[in-house]
PDB file of N, CA and C in Angstrom:
ATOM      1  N   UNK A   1      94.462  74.700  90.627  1.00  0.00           N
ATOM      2  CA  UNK A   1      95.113  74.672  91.913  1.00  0.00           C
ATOM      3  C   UNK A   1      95.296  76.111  92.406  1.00  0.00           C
ATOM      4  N   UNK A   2      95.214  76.358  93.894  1.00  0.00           N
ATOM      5  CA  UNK A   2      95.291  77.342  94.687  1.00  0.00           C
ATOM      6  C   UNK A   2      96.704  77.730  94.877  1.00  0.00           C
ATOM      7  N   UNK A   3      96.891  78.866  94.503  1.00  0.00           N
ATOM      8  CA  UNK A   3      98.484  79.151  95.167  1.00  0.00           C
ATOM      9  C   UNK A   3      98.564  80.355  96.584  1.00  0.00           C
ATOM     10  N   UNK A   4      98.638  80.096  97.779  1.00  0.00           N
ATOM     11  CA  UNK A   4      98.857  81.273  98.290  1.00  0.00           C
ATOM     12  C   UNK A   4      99.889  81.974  98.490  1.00  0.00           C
ATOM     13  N   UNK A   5      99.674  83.150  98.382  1.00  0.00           N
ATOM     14  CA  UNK A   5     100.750  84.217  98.178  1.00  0.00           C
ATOM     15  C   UNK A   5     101.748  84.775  99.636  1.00  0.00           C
ATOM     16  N   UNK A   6     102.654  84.611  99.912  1.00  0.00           N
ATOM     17  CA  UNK A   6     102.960  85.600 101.414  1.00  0.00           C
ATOM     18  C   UNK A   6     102.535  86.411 101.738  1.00  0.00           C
ATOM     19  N   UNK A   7     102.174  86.298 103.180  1.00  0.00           N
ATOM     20  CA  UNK A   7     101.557  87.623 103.168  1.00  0.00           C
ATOM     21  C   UNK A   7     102.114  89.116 103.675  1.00  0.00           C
ATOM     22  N   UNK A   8     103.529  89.042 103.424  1.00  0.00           N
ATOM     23  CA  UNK A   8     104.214  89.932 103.078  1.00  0.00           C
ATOM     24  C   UNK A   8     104.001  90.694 102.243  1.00  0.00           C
ATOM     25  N   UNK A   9     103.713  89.694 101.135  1.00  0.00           N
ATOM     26  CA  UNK A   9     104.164  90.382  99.706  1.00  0.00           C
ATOM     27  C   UNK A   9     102.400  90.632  99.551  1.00  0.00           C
ATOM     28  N   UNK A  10     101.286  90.011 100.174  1.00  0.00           N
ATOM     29  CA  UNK A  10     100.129  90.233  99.540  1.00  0.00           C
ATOM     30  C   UNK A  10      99.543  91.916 100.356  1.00  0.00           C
ATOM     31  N   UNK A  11     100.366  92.568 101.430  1.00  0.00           N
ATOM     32  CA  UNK A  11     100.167  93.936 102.168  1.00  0.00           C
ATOM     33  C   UNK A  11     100.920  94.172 102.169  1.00  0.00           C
ATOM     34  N   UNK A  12     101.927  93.815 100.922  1.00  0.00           N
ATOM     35  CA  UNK A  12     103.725  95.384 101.001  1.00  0.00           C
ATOM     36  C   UNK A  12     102.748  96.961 100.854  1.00  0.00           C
ATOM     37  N   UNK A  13     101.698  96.887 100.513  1.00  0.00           N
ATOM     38  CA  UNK A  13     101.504  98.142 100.502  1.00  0.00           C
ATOM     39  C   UNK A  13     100.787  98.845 101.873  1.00  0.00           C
ATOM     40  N   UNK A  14     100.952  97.914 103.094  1.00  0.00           N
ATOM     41  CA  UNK A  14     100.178  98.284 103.961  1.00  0.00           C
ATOM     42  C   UNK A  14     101.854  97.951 105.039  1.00  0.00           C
ATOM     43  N   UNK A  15     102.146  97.356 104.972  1.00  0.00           N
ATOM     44  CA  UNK A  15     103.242  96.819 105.928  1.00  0.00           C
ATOM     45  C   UNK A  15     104.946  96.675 105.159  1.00  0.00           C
ATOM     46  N   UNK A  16     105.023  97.235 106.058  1.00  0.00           N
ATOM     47  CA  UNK A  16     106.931  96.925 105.193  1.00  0.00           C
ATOM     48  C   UNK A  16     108.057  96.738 106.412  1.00  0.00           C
ATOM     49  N   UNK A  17     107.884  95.590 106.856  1.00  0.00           N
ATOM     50  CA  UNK A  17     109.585  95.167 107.508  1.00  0.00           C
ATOM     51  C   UNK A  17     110.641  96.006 107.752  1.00  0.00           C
ATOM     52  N   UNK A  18     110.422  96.046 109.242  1.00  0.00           N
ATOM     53  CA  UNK A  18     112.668  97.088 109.300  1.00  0.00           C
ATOM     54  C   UNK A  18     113.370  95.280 109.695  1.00  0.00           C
ATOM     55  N   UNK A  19     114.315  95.154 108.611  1.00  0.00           N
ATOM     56  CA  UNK A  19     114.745  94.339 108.432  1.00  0.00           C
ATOM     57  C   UNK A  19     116.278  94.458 109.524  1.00  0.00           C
ATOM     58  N   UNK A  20     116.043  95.774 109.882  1.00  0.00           N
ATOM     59  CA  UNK A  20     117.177  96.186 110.676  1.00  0.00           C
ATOM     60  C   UNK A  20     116.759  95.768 112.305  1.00  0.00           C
ATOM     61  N   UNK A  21     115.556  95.349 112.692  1.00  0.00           N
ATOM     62  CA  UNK A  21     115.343  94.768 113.782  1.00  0.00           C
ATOM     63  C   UNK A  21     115.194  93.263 114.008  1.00  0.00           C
ATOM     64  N   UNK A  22     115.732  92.500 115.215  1.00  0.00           N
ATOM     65  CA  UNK A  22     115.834  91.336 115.612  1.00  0.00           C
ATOM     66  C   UNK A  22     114.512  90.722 115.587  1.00  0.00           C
ATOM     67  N   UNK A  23     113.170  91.283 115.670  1.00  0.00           N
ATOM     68  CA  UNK A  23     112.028  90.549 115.609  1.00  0.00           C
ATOM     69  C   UNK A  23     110.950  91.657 115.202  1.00  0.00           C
ATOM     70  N   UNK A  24     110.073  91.328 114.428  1.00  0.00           N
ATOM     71  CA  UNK A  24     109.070  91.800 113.574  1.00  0.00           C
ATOM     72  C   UNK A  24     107.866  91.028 113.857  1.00  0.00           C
ATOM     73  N   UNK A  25     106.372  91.420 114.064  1.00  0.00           N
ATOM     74  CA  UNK A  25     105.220  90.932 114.239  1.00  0.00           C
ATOM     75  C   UNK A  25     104.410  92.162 113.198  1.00  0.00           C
ATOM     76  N   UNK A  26     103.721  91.205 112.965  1.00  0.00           N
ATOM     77  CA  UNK A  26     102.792  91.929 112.164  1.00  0.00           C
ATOM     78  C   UNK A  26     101.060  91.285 111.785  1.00  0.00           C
ATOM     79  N   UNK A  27     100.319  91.740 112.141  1.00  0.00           N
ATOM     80  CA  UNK A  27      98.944  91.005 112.098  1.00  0.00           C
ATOM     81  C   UNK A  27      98.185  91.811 111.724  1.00  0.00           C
ATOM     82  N   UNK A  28      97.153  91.988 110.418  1.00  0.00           N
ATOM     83  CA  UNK A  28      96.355  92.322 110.176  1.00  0.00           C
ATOM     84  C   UNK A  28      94.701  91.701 110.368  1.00  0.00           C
ATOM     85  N   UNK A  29      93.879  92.848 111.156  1.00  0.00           N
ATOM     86  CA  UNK A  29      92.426  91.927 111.410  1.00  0.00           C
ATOM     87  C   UNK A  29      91.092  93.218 110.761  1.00  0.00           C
ATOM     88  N   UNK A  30      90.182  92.426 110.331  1.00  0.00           N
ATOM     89  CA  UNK A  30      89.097  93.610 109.624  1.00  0.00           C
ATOM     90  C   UNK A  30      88.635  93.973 111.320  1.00  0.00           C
ATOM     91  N   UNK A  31      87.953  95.323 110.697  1.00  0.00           N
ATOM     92  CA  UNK A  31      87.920  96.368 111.485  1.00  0.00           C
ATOM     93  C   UNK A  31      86.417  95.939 112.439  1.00  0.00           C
ATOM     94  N   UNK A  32      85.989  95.010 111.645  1.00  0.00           N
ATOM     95  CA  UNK A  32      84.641  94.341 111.857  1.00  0.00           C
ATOM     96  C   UNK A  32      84.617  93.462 112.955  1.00  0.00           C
ATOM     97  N   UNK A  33      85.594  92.553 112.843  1.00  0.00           N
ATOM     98  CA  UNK A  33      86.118  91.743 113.765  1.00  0.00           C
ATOM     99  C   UNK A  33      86.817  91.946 115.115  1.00  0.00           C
ATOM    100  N   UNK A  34      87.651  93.126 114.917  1.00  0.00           N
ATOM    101  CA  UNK A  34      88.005  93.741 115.590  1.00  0.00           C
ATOM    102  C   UNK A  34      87.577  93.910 117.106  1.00  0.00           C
ATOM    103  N   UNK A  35      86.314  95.045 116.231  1.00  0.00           N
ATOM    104  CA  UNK A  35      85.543  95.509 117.190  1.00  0.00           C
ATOM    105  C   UNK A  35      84.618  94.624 117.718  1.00  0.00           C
ATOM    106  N   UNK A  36      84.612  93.084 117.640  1.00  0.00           N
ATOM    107  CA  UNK A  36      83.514  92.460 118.182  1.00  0.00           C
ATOM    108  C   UNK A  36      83.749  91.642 118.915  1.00  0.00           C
ATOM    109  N   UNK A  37      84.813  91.956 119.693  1.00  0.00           N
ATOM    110  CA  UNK A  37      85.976  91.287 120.938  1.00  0.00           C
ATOM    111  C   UNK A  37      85.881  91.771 122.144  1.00  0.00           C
ATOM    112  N   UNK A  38      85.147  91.280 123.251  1.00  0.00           N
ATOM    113  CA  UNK A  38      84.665  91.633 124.504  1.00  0.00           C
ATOM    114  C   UNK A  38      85.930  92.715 125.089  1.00  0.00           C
ATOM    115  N   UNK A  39      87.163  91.796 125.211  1.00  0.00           N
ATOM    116  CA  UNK A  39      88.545  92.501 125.797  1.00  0.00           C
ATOM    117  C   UNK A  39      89.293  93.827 124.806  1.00  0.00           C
ATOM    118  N   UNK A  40      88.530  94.285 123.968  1.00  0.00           N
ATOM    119  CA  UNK A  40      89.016  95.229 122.991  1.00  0.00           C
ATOM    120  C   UNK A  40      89.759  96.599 123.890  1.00  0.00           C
ATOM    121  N   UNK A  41      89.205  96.840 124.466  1.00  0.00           N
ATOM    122  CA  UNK A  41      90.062  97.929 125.645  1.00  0.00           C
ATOM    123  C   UNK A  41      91.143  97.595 125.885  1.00  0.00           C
ATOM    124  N   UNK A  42      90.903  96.170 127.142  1.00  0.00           N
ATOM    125  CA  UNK A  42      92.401  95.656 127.818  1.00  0.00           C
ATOM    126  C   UNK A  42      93.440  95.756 126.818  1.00  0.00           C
ATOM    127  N   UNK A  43      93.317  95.201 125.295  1.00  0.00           N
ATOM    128  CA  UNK A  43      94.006  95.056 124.430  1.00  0.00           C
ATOM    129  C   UNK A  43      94.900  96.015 123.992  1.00  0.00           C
ATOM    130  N   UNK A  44      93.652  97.031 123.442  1.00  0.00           N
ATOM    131  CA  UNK A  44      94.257  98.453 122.905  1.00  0.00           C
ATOM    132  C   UNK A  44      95.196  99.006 124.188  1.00  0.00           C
ATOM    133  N   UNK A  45      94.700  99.326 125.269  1.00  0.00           N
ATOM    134  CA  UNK A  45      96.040  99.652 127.001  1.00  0.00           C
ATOM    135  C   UNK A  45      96.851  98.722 126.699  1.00  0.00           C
ATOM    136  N   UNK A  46      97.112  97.668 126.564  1.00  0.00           N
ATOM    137  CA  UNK A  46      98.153  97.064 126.404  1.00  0.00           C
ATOM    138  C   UNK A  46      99.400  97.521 125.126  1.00  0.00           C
ATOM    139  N   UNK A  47      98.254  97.200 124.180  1.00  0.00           N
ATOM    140  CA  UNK A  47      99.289  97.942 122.936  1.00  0.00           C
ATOM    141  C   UNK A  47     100.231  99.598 123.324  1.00  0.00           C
ATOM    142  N   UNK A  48      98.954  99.924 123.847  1.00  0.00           N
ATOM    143  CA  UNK A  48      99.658 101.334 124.100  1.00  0.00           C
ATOM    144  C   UNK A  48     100.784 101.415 125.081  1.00  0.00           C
ATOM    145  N   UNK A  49     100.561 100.587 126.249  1.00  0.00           N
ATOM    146  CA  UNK A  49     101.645 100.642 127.360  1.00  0.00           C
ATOM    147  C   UNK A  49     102.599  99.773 127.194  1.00  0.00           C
ATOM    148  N   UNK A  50     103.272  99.276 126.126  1.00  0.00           N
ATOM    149  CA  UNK A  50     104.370  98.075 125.583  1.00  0.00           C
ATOM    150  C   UNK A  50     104.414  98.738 124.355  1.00  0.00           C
ATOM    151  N   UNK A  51     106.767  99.125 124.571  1.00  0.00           N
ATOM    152  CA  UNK A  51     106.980  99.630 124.208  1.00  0.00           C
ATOM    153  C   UNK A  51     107.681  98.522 122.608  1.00  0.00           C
ATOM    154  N   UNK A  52     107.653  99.196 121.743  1.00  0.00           N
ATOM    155  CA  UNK A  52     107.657  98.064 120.425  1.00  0.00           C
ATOM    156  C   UNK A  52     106.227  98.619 119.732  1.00  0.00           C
ATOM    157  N   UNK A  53     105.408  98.266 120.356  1.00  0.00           N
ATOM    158  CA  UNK A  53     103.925  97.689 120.033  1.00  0.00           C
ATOM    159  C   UNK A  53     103.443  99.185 119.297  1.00  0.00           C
ATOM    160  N   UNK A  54     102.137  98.990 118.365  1.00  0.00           N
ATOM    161  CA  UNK A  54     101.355  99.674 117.482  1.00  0.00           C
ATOM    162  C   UNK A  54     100.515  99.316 116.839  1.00  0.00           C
ATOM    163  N   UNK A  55      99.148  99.842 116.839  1.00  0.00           N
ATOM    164  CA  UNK A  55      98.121  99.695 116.497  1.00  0.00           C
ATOM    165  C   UNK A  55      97.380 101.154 115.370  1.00  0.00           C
ATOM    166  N   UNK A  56      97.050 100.614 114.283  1.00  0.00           N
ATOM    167  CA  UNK A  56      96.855 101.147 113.677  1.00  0.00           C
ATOM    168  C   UNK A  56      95.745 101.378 112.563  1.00  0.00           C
ATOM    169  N   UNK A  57      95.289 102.607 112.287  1.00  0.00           N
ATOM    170  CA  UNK A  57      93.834 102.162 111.165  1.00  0.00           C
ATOM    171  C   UNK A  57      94.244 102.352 109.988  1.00  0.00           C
ATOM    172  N   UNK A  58      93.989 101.177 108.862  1.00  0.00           N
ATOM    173  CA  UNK A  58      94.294 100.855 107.483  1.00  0.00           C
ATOM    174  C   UNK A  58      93.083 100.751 106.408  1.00  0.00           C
ATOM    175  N   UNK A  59      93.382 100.734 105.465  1.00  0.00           N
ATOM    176  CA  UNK A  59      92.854 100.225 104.370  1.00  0.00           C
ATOM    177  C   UNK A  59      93.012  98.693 103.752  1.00  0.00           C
ATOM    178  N   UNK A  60      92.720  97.812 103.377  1.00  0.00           N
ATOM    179  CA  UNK A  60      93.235  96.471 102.777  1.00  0.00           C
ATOM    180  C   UNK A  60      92.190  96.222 101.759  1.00  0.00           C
ATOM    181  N   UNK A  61      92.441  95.620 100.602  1.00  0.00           N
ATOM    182  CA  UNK A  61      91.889  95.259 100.138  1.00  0.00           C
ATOM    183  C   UNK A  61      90.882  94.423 100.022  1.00  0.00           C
ATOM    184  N   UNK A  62      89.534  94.188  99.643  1.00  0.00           N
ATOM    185  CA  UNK A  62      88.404  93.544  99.846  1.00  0.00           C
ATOM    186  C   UNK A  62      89.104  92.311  99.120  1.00  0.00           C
ATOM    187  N   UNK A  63      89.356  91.381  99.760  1.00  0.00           N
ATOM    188  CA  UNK A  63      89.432  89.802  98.756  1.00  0.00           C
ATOM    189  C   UNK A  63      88.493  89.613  97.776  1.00  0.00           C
ATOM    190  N   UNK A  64      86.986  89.572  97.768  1.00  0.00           N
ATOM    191  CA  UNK A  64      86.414  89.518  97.348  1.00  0.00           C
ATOM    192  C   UNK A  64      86.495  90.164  95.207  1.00  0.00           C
ATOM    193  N   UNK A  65      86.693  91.782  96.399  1.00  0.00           N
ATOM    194  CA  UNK A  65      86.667  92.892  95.182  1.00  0.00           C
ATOM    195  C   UNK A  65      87.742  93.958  95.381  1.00  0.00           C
ATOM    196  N   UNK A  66      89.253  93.323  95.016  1.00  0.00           N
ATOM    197  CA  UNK A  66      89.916  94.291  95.286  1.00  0.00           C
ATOM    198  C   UNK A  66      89.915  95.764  94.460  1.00  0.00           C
ATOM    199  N   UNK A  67      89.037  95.907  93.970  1.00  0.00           N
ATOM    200  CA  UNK A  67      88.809  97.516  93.353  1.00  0.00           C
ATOM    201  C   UNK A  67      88.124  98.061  94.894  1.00  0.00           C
ATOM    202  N   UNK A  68      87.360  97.923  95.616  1.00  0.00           N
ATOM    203  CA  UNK A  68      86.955  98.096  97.002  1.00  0.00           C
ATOM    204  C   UNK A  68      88.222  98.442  98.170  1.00  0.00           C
ATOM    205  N   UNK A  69      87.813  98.558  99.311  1.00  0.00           N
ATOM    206  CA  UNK A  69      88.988  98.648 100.331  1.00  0.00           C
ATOM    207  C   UNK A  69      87.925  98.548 101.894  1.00  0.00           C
ATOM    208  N   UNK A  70      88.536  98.029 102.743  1.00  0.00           N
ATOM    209  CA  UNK A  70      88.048  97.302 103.582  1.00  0.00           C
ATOM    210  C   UNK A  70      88.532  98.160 105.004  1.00  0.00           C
ATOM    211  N   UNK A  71      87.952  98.755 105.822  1.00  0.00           N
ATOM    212  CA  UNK A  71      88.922  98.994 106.707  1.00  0.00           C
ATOM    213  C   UNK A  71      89.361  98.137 107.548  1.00  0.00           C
ATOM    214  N   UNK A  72      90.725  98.370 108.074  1.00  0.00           N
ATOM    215  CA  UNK A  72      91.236  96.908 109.637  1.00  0.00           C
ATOM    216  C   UNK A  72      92.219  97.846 110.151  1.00  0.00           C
ATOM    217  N   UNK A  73      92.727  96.762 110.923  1.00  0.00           N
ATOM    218  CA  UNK A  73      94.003  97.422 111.928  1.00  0.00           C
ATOM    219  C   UNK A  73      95.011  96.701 111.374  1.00  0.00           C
ATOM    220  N   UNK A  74      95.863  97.429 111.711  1.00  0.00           N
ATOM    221  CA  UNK A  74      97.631  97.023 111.615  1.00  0.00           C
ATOM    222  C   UNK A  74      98.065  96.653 112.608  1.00  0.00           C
ATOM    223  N   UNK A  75      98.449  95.657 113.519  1.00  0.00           N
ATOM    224  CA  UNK A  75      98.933  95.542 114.901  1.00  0.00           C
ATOM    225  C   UNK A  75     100.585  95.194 114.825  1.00  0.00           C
ATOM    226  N   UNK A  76     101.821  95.415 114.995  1.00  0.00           N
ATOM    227  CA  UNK A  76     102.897  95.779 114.893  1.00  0.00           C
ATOM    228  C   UNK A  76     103.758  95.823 116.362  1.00  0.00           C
ATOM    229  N   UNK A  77     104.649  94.801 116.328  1.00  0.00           N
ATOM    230  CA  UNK A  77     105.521  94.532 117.412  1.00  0.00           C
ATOM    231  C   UNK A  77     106.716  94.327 117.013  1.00  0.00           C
ATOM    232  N   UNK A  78     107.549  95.327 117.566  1.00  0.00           N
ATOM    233  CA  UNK A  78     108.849  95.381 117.092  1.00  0.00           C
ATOM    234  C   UNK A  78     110.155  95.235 117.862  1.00  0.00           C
ATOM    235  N   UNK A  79     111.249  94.363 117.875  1.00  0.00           N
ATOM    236  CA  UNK A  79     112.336  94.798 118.979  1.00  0.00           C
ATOM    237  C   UNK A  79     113.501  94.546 118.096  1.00  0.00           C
TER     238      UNK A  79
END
């Protein structure tokens, strides 16, 4: 049987909660995917002009082969 893990706890080393704010977002996407999103601009101006918001370049682990590392974004909304 499959157990999945939170995925809190499966990128504490990429993401860590201010537990001191009323709402927390957090979404991680490969860097691959990312970039293969027609509206990728509108998106990124948006992130940038909304205040909370952050976008960011990471490392994550390859599921596959976590001795590897994968690049993605961090996307982060905070109030």
């Amino acid at each position: 049987m499959w157990h999945i893990e939170n995925p809190l706890r499966v990128f504490s080393y990429a993401y860590k909660r201010d537990v001191s704010k009323n709402f927390s977002l957090m979404c991680i996407i490969n860097e691959e995917k990312f970039n293969s999103f027609r509206n990728k601009d509108d998106f990124v101006n948006l992130i940038n002009n909304t205040k909370g918001a952050n976008l960011k370049n990471i490392s994550i682990k390859n599921p596959n082969n976590p001795a590897k590392l994968k690049d993605a974004k961090l996307i982060t909304y905070e109030l």
